[in-house]
N, C-alpha and C. Protein backbone atom coordinates (compact mmCIF):
# COMPACT_ATOMS: atom_id res chain seq x y z
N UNK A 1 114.91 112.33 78.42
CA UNK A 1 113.66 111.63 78.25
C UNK A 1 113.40 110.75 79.48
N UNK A 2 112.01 111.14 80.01
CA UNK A 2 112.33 110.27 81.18
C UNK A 2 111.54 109.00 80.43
N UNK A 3 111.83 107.83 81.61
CA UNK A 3 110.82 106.22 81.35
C UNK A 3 109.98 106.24 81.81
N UNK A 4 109.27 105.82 80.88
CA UNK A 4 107.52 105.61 81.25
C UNK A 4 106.83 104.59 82.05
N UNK A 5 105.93 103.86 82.19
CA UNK A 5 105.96 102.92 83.00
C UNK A 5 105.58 101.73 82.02
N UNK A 6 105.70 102.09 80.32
CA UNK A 6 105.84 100.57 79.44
C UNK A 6 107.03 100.29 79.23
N UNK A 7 107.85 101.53 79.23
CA UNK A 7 109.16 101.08 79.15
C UNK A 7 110.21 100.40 80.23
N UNK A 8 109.41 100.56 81.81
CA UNK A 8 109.69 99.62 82.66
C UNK A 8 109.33 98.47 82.52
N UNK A 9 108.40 98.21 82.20
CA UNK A 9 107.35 96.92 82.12
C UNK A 9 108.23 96.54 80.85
N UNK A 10 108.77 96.84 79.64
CA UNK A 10 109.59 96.08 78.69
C UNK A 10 110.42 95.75 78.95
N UNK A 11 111.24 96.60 79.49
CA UNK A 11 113.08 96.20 80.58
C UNK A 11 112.67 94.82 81.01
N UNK A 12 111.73 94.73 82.15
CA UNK A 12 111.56 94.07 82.92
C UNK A 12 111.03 92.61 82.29
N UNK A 13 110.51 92.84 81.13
CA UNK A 13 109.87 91.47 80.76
C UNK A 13 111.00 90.75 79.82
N UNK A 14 112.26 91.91 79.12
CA UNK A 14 113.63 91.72 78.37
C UNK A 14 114.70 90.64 79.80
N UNK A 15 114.59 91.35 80.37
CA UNK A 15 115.39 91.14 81.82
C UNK A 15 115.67 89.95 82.41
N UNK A 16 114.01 89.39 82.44
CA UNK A 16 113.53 88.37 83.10
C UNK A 16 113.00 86.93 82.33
N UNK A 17 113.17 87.32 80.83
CA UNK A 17 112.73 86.27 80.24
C UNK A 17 111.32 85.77 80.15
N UNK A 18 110.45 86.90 80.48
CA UNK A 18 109.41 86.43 80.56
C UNK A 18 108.37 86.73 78.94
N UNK A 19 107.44 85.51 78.61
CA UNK A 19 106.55 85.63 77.25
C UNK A 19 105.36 86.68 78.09
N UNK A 20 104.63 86.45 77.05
CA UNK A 20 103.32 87.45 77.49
C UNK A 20 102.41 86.43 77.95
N UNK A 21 102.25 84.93 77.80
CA UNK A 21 101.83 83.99 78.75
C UNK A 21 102.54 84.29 79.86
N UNK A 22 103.50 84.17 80.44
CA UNK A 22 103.97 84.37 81.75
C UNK A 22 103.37 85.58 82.34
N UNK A 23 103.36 86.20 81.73
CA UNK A 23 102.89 87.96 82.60
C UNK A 23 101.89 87.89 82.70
N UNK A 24 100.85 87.13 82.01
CA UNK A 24 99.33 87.08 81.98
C UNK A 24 99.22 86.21 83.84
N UNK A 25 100.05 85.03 83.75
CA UNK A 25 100.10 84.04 84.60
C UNK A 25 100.21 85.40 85.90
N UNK A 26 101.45 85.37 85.79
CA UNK A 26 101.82 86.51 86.98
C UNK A 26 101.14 87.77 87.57
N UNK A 27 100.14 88.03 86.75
CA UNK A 27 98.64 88.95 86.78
C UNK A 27 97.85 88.33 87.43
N UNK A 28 97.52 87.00 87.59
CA UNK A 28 96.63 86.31 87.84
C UNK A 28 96.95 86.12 89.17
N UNK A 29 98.07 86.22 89.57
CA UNK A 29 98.28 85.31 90.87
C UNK A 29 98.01 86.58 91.85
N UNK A 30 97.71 87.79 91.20
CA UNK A 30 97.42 89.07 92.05
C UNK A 30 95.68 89.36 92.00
N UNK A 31 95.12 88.12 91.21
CA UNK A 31 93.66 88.36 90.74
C UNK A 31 93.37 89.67 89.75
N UNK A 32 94.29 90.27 88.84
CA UNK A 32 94.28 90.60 87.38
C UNK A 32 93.97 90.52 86.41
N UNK A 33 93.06 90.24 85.55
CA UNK A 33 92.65 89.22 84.65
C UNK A 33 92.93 91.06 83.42
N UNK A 34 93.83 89.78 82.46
CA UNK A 34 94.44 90.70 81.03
C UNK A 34 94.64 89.23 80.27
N UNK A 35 94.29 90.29 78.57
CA UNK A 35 94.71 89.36 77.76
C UNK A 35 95.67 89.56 77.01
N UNK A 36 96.09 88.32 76.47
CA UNK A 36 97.72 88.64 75.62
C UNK A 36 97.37 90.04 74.88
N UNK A 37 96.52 90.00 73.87
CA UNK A 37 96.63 90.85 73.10
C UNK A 37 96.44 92.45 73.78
N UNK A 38 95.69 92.33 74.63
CA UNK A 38 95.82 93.68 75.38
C UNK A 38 97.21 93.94 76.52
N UNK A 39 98.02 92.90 77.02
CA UNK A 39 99.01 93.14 77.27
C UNK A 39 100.36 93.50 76.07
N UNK A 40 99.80 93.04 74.72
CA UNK A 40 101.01 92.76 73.67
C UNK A 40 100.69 94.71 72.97
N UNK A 41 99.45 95.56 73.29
CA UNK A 41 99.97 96.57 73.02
C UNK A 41 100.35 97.40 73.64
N UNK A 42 100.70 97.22 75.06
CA UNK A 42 102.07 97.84 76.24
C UNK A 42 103.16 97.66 75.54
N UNK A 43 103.51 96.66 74.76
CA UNK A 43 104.58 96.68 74.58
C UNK A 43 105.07 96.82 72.91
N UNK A 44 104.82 97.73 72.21
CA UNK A 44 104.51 98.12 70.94
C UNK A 44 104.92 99.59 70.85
N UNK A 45 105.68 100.26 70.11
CA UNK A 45 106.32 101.31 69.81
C UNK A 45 105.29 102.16 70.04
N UNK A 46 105.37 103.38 70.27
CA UNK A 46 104.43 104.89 70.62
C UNK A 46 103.69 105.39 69.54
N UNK A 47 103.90 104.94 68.36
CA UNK A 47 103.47 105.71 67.12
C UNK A 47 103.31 104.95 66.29
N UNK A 48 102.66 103.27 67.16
CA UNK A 48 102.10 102.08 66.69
C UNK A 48 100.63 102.90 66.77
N UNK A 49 99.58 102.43 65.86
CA UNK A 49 98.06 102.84 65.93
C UNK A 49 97.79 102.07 67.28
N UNK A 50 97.97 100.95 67.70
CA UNK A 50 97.35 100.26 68.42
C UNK A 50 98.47 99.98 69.95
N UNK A 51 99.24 101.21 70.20
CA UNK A 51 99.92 101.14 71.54
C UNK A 51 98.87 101.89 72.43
N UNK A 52 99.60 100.98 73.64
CA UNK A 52 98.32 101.68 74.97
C UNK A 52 99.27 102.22 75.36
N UNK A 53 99.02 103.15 76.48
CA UNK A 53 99.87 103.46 77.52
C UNK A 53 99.92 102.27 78.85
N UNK A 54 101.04 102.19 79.66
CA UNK A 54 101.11 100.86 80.84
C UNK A 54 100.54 102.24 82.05
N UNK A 55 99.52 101.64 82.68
CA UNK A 55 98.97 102.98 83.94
C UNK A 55 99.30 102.24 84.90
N UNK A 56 99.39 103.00 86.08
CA UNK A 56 100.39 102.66 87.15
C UNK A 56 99.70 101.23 87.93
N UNK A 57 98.24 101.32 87.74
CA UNK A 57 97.80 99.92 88.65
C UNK A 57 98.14 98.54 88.07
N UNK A 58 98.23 98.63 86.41
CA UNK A 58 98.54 97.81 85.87
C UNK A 58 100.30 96.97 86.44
N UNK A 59 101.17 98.04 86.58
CA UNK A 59 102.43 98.14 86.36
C UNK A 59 102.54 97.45 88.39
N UNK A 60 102.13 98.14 88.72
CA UNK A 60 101.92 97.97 90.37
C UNK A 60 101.30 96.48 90.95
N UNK A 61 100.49 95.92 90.17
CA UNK A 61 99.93 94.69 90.01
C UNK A 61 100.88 93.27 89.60
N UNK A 62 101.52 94.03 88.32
CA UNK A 62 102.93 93.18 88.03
C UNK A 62 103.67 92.53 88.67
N UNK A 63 103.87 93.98 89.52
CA UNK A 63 105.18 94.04 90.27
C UNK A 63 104.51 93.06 91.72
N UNK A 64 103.86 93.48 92.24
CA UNK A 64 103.17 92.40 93.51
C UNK A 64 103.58 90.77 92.74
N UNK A 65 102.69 90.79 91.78
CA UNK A 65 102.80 89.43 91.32
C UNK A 65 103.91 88.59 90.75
N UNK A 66 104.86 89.13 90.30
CA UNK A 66 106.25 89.01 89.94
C UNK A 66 107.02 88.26 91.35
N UNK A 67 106.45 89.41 92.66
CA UNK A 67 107.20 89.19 94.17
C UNK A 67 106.72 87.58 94.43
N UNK A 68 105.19 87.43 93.95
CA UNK A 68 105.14 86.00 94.25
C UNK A 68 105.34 84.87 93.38
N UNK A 69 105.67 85.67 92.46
CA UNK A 69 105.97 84.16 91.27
C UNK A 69 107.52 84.14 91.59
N UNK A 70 108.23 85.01 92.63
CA UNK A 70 109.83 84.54 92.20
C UNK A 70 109.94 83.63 93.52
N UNK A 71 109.30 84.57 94.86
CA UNK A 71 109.45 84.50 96.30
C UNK A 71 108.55 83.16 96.84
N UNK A 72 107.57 83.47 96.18
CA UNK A 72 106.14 82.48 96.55
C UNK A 72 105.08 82.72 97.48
N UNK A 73 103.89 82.42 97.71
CA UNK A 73 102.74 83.10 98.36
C UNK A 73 103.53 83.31 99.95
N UNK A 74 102.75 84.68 100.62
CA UNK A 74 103.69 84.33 101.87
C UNK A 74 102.87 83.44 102.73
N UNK A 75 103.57 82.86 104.13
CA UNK A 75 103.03 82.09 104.48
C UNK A 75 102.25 83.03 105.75
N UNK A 76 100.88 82.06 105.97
CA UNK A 76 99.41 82.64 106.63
C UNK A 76 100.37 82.40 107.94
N UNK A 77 99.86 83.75 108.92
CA UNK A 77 100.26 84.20 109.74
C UNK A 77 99.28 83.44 111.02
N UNK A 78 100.01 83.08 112.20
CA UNK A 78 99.18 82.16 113.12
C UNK A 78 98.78 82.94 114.24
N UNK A 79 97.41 82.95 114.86
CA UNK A 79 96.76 83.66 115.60
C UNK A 79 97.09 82.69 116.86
N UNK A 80 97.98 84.26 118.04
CA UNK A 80 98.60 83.57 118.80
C UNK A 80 97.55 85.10 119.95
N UNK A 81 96.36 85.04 119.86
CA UNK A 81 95.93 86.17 120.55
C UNK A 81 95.66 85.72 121.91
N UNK A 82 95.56 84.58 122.05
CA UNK A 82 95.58 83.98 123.70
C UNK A 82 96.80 84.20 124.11
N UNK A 83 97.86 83.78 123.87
CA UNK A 83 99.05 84.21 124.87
C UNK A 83 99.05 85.45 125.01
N UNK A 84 99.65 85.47 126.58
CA UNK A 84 100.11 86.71 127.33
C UNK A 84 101.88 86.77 126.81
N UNK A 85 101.89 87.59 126.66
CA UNK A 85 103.48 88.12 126.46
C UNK A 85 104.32 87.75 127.90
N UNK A 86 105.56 87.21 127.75
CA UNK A 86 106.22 86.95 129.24
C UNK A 86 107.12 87.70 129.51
N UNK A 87 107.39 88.09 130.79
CA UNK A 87 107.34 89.27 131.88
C UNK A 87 108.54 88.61 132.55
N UNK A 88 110.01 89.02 132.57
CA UNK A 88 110.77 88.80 133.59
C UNK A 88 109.80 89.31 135.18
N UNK A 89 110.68 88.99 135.88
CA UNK A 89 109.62 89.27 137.83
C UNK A 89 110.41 90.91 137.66
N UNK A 90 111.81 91.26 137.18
CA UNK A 90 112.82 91.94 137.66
C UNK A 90 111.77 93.30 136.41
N UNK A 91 111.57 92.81 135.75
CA UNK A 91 111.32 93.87 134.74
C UNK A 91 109.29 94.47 135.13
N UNK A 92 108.81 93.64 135.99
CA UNK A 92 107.24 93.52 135.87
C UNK A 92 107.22 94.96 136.83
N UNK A 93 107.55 95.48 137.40
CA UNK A 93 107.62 96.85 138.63
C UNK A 93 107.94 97.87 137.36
N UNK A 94 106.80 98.79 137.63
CA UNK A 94 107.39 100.12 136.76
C UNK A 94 107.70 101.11 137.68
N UNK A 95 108.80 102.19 136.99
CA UNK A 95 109.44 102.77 137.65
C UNK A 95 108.46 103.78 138.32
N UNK A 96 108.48 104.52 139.59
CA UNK A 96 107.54 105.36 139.97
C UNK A 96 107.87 107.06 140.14
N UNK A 97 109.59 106.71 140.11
CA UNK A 97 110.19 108.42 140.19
C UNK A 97 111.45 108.10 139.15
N UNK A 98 111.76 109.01 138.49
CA UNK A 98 112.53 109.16 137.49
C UNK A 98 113.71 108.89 137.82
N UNK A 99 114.43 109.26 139.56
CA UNK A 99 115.09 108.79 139.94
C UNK A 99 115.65 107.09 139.86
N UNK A 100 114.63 106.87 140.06
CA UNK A 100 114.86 105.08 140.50
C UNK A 100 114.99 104.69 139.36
N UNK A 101 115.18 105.33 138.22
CA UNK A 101 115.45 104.41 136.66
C UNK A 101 116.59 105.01 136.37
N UNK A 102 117.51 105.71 137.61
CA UNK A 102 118.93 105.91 137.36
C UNK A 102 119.54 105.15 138.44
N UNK A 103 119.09 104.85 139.42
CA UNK A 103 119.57 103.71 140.67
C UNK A 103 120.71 102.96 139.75
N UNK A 104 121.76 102.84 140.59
CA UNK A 104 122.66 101.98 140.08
C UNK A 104 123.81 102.49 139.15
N UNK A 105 122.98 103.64 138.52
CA UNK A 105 124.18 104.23 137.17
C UNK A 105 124.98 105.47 137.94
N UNK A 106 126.20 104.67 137.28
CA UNK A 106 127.19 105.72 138.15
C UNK A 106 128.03 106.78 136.97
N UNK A 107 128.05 107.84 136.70
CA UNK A 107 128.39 108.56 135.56
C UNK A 107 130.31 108.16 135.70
N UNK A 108 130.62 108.09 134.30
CA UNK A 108 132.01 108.38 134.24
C UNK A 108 132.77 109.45 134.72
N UNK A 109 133.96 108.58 135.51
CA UNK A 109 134.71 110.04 136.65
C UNK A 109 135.80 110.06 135.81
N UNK A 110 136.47 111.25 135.68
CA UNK A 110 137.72 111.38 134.85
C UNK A 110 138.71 110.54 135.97
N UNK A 111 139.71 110.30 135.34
CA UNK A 111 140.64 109.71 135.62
C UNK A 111 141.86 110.97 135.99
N UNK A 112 142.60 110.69 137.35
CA UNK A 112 143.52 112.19 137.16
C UNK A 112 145.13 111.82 136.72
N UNK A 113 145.91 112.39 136.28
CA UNK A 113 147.01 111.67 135.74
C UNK A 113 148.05 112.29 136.64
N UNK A 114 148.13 111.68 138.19
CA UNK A 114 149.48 112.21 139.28
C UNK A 114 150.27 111.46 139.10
C-alpha cells in the first residue's frame, strides 16, 4: 500500500506535535488561508462520509511553511549591484594560446631505481 499525501500530512502533524490551530498558523505564513474544519477532514479515516483527499499544493504549502515556522523567514538579500567583483593584477590577463595556461607545469618524471 503505498502513502498518500494525508497520510504524510498525519505522520507529520503525530510527529511534530502540532493541533490543527498550528497548521492553520503554518498555512498562513505561506499566504494559505484553510479552515480547521476543512483541514480536520484530511485527517479523518477514508470511508469517513466527510474525508477529503490532501492534493499535492495543499501538502507542498505545508511543507514551505513548516520550513519557516521551524527555521524562520529567510533573511532579505542585499543589493550589492554596484560593486565590481575584485580582480587579482596576476589573474586579470587571459590566456591567449592554450600553451601559456601550461607555462610552468612540469609533468611527473618517473623516478629510475639504479
Amino acid at each position: 500500500m503505498d502513502m498518500t499525501n494525508n497520510d504524510i500530512f498525519k505522520k507529520l502533524r503525530v510527529a511534530l506535535k502540532l493541533r490543527d490551530d498550528d497548521i492553520v498558523k503554518i498555512l498562513e505564513l505561506v499566504d494559505f488561508r484553510i479552515t480547521t474544519s476543512e483541514l480536520g477532514a484530511f485527517f479523518r479515516k477514508e470511508d469517513h462520509p466527510k474525508y477529503m483527499e490532501c492534493g499535492d499544493q495543499i501538502l507542498r504549502n505545508f511543507l514551505n511553511g513548516l520550513v519557516i515556522h521551524l527555521r524562520g523567514p529567510m533573511p532579505e538579500k542585499k543589493a550589492n549591484s554596484n560593486k565590481k567583483p575584485v580582480i587579482n593584477k596576476k589573474d586579470s590577463k587571459p590566456f591567449s594560446k592554450k600553451t601559456e595556461a601550461h607555462k610552468g607545469f612540469k609533468s611527473p618524471q618517473k623516478k629510475s631505481n639504479d
